[in-house]
PDB file of N, CA and C in Angstrom:
ATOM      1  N   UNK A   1     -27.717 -30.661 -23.805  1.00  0.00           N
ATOM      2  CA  UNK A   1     -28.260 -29.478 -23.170  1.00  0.00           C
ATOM      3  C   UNK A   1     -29.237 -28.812 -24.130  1.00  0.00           C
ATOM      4  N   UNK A   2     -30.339 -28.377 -23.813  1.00  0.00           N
ATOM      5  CA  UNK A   2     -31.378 -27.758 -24.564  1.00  0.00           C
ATOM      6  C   UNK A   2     -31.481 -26.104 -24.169  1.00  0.00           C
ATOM      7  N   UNK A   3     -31.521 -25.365 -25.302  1.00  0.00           N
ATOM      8  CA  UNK A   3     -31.467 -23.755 -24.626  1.00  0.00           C
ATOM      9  C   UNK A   3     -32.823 -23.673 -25.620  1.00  0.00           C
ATOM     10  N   UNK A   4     -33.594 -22.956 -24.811  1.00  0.00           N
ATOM     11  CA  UNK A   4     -34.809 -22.230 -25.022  1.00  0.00           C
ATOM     12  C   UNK A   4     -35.280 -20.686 -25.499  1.00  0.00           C
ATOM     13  N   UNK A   5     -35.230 -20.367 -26.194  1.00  0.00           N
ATOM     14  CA  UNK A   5     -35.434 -19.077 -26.402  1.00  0.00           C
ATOM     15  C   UNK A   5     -37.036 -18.316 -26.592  1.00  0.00           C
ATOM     16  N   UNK A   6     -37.479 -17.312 -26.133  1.00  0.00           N
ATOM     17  CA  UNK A   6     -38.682 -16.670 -25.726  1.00  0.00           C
ATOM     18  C   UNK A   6     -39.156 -15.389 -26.895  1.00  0.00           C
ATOM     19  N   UNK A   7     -40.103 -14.962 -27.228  1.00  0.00           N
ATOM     20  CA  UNK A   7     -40.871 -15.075 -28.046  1.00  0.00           C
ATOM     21  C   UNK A   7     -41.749 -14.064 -27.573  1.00  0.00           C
ATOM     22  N   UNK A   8     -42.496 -12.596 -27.335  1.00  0.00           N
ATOM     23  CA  UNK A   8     -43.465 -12.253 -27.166  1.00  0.00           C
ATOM     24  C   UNK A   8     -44.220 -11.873 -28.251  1.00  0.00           C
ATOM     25  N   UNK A   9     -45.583 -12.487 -28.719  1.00  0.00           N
ATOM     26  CA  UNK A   9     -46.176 -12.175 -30.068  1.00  0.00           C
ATOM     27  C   UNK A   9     -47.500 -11.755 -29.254  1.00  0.00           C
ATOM     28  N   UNK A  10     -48.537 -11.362 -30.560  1.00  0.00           N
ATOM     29  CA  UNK A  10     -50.081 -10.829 -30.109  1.00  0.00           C
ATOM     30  C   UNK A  10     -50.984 -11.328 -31.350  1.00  0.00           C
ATOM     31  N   UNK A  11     -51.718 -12.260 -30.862  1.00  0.00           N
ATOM     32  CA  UNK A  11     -52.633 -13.017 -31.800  1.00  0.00           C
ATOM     33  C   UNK A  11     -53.571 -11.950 -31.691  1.00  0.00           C
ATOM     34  N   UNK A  12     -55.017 -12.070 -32.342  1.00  0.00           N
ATOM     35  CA  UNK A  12     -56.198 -11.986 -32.548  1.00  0.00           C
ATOM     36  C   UNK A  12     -57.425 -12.618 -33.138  1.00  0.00           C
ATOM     37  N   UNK A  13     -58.508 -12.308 -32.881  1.00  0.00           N
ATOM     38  CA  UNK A  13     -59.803 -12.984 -33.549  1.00  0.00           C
ATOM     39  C   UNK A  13     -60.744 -12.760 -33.218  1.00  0.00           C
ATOM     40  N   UNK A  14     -61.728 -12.410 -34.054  1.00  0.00           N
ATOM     41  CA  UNK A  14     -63.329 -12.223 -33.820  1.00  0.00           C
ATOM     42  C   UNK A  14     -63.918 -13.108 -33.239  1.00  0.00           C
ATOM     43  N   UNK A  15     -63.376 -14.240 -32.957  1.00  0.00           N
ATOM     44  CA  UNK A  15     -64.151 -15.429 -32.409  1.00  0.00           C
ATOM     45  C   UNK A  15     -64.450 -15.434 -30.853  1.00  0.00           C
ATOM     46  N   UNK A  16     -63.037 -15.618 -31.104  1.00  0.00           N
ATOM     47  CA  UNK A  16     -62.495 -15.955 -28.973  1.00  0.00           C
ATOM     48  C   UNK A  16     -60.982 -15.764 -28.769  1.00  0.00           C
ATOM     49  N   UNK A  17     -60.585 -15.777 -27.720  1.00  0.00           N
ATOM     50  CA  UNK A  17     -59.654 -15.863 -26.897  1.00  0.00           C
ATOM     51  C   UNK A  17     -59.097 -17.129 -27.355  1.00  0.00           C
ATOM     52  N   UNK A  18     -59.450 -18.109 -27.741  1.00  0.00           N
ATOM     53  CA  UNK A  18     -58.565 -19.636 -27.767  1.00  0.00           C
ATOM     54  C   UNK A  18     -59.003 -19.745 -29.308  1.00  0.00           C
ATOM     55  N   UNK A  19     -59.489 -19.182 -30.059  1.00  0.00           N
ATOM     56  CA  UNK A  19     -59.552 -19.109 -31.436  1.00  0.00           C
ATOM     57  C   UNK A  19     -58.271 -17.993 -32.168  1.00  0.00           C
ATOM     58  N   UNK A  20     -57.788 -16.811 -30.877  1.00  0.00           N
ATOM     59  CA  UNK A  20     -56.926 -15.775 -31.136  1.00  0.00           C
ATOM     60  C   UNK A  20     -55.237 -16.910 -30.909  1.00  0.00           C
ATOM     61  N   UNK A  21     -55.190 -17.926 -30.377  1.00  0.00           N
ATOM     62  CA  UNK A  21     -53.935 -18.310 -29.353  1.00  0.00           C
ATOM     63  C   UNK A  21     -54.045 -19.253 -30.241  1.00  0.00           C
ATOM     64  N   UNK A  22     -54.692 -20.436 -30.862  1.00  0.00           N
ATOM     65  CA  UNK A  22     -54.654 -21.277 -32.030  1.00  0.00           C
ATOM     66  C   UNK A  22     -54.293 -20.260 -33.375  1.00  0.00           C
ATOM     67  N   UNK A  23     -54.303 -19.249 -33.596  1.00  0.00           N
ATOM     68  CA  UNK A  23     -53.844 -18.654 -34.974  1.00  0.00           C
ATOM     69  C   UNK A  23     -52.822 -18.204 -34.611  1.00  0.00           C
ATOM     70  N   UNK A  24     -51.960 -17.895 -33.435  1.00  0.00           N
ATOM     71  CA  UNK A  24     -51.149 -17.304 -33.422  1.00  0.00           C
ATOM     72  C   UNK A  24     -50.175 -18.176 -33.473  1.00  0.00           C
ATOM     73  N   UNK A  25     -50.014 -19.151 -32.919  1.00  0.00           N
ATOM     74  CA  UNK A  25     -49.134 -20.248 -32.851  1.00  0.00           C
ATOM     75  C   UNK A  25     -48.991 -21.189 -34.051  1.00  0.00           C
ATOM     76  N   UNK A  26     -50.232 -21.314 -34.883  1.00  0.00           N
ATOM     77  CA  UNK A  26     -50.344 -21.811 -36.385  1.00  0.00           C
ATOM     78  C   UNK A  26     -49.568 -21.250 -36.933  1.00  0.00           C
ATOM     79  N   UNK A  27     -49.507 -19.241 -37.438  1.00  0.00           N
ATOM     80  CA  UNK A  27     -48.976 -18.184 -38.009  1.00  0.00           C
ATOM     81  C   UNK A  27     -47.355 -18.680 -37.456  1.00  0.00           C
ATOM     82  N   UNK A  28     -46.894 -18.404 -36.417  1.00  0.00           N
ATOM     83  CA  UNK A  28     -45.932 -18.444 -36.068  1.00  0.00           C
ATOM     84  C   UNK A  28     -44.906 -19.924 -36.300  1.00  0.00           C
ATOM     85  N   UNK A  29     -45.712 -21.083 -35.756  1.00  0.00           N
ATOM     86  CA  UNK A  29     -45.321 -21.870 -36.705  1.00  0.00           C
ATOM     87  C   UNK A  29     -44.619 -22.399 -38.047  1.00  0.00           C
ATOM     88  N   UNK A  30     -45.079 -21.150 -38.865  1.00  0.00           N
ATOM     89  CA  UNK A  30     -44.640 -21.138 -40.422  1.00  0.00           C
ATOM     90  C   UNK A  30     -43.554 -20.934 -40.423  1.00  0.00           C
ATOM     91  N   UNK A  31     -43.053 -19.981 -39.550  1.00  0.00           N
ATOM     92  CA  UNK A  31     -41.623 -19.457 -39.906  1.00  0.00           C
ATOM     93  C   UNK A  31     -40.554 -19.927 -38.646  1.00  0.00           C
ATOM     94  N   UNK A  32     -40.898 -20.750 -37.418  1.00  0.00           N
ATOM     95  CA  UNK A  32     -40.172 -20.632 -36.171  1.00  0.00           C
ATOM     96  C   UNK A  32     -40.048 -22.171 -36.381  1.00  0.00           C
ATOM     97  N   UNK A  33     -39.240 -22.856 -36.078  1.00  0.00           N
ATOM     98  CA  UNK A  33     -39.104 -24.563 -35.772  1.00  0.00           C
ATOM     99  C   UNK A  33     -38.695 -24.192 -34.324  1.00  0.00           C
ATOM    100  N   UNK A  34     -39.366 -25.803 -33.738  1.00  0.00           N
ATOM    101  CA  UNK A  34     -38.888 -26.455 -32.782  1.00  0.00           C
ATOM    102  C   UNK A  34     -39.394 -25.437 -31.298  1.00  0.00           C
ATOM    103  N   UNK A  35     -41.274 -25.048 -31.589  1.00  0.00           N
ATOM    104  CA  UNK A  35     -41.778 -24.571 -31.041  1.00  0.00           C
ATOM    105  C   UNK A  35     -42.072 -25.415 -29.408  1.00  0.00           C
ATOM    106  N   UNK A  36     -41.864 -25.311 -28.062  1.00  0.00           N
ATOM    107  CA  UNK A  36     -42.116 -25.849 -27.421  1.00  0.00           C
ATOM    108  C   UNK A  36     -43.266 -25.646 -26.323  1.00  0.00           C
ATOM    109  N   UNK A  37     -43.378 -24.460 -25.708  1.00  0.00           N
ATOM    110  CA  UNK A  37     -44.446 -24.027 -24.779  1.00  0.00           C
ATOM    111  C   UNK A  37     -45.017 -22.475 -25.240  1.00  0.00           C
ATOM    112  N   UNK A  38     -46.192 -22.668 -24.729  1.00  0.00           N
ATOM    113  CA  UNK A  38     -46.789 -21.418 -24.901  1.00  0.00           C
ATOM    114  C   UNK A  38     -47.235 -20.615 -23.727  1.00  0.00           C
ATOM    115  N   UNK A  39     -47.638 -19.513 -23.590  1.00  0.00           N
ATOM    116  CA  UNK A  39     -47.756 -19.231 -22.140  1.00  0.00           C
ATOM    117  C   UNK A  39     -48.782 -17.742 -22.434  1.00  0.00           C
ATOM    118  N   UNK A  40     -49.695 -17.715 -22.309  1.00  0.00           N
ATOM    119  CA  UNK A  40     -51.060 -16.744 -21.974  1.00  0.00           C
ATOM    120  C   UNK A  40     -50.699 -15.579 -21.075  1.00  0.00           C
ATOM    121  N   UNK A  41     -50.102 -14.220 -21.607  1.00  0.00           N
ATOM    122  CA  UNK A  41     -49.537 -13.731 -20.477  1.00  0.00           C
ATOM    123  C   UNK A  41     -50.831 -12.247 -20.214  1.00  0.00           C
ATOM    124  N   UNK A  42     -51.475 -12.186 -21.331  1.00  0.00           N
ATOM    125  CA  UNK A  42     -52.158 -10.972 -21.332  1.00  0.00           C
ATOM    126  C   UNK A  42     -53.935 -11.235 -22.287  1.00  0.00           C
ATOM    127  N   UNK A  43     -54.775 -11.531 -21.467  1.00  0.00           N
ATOM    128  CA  UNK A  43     -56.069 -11.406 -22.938  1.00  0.00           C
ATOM    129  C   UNK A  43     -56.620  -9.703 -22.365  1.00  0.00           C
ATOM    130  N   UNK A  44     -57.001  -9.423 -23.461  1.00  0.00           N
ATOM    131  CA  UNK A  44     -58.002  -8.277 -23.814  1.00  0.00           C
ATOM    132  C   UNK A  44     -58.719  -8.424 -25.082  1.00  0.00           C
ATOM    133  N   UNK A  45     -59.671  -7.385 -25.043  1.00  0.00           N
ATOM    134  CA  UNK A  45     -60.658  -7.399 -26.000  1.00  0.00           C
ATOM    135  C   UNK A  45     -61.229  -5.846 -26.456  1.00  0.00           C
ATOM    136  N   UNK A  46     -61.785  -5.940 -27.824  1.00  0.00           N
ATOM    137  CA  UNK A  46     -62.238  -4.233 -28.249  1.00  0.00           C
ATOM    138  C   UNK A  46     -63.813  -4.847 -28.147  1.00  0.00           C
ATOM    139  N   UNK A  47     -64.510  -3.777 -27.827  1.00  0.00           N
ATOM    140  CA  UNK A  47     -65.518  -3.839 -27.500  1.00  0.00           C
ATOM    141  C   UNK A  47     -66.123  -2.545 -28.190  1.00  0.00           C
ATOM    142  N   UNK A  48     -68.027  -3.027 -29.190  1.00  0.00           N
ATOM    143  CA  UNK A  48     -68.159  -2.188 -29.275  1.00  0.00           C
ATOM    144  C   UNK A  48     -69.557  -2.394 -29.014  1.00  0.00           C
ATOM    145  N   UNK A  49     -70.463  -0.996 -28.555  1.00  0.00           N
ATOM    146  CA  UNK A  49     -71.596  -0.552 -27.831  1.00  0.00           C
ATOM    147  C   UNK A  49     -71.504  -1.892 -26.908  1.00  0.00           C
ATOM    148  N   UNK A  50     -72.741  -2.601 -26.790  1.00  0.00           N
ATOM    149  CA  UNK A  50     -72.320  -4.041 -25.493  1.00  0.00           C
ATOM    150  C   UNK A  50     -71.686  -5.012 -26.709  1.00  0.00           C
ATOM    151  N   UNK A  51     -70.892  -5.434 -27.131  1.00  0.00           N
ATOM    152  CA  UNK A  51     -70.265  -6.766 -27.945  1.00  0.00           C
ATOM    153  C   UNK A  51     -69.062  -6.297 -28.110  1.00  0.00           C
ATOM    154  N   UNK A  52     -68.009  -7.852 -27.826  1.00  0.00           N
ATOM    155  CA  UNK A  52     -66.564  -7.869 -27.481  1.00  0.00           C
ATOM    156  C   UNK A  52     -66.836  -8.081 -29.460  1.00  0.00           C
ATOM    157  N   UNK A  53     -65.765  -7.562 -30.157  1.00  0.00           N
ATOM    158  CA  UNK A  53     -65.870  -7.216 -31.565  1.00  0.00           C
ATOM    159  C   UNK A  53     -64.756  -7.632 -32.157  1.00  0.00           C
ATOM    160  N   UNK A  54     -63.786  -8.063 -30.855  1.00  0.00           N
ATOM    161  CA  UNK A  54     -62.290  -8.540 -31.341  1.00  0.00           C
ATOM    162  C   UNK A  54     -61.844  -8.877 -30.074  1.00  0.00           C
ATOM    163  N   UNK A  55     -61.144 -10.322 -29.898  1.00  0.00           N
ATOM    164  CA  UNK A  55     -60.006 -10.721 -28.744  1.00  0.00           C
ATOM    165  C   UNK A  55     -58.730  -9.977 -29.371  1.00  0.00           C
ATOM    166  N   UNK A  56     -57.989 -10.187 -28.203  1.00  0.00           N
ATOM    167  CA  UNK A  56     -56.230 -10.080 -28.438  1.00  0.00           C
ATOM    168  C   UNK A  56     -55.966 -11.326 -27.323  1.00  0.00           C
ATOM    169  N   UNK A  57     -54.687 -12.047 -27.689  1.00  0.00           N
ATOM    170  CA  UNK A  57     -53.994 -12.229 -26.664  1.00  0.00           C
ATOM    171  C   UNK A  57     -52.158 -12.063 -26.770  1.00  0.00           C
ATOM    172  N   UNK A  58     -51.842 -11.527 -25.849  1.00  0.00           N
ATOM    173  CA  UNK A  58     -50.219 -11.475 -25.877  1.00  0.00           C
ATOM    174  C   UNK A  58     -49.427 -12.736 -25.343  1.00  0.00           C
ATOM    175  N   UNK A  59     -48.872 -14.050 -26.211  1.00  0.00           N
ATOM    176  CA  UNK A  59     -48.222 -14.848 -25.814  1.00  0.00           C
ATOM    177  C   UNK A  59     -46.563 -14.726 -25.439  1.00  0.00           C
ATOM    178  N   UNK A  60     -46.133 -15.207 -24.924  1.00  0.00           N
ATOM    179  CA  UNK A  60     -44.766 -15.597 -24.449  1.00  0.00           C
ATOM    180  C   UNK A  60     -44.567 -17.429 -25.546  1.00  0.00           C
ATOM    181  N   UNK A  61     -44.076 -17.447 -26.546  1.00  0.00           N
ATOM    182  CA  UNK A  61     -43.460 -18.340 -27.675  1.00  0.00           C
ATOM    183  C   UNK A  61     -42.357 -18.827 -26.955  1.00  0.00           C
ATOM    184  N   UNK A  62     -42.373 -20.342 -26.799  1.00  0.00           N
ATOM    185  CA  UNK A  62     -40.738 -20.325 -26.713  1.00  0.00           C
ATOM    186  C   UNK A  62     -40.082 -21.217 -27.106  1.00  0.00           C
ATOM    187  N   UNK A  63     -39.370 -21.563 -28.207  1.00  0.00           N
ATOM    188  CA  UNK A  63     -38.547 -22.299 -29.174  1.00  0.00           C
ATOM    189  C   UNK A  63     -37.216 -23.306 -28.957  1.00  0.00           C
ATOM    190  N   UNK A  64     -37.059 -24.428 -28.785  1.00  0.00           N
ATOM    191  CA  UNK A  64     -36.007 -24.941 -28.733  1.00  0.00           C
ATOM    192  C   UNK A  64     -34.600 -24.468 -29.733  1.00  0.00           C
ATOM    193  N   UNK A  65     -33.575 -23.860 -29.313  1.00  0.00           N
ATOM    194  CA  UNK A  65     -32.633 -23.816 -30.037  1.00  0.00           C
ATOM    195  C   UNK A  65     -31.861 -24.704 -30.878  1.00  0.00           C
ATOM    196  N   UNK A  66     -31.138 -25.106 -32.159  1.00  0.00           N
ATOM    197  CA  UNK A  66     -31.213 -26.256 -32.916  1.00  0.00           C
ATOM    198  C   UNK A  66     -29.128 -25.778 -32.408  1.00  0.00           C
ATOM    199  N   UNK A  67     -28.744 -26.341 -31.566  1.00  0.00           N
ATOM    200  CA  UNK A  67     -27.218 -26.564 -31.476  1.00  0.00           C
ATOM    201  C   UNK A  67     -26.481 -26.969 -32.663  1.00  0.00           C
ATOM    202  N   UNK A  68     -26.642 -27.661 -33.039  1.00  0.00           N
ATOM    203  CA  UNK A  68     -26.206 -28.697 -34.487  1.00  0.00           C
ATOM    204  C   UNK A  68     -26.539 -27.788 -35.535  1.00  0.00           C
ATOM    205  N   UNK A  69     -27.269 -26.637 -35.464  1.00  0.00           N
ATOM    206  CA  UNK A  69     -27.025 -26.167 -37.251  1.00  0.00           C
ATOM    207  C   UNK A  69     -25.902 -25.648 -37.416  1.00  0.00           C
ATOM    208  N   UNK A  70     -25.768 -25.590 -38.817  1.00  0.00           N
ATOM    209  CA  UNK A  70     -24.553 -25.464 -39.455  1.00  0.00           C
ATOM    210  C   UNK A  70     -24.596 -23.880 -40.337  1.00  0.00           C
ATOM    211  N   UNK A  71     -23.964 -22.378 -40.165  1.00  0.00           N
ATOM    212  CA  UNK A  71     -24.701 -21.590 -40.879  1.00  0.00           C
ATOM    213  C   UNK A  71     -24.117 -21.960 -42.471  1.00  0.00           C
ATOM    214  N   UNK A  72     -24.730 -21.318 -43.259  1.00  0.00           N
ATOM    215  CA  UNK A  72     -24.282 -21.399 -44.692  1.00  0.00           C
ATOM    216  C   UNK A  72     -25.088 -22.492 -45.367  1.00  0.00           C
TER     217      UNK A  72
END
């Protein structure tokens, strides 16, 4: 049986929208194992005079649980 557990984080980037969702999942990566789906639940952007100056996006993370660890 596999249990899944969920995750809401908020990337960013001056670039893009899929430059903000590749760092966030890299970042998150570091510290989360056994990352499985990702899910795009929110983009926005800061905008200044006419130019978007920063993405956001708010993901939904969601991690396979490891049954078999052992604490200690």
């Amino acid at each position: 049986m596999n249990i899944e557990k969920h995750l809401k984080i908020t990337g960013n980037s001056e670039i893009s929208w899929k430059d903000a969702v590749v760092k966030a999942i890299n970042e998150a990566s570091k510290t989360i194992d056994y990352l499985s789906t990702v899910t795009v639940v929110e983009q926005r952007a800061r905008i200044d005079g006419n130019k978007i100056v920063e993405y956001f996006v708010d993901l939904d993370l969601s991690f396979t649980l490891d049954l078999n660890r052992k604490d200690g």
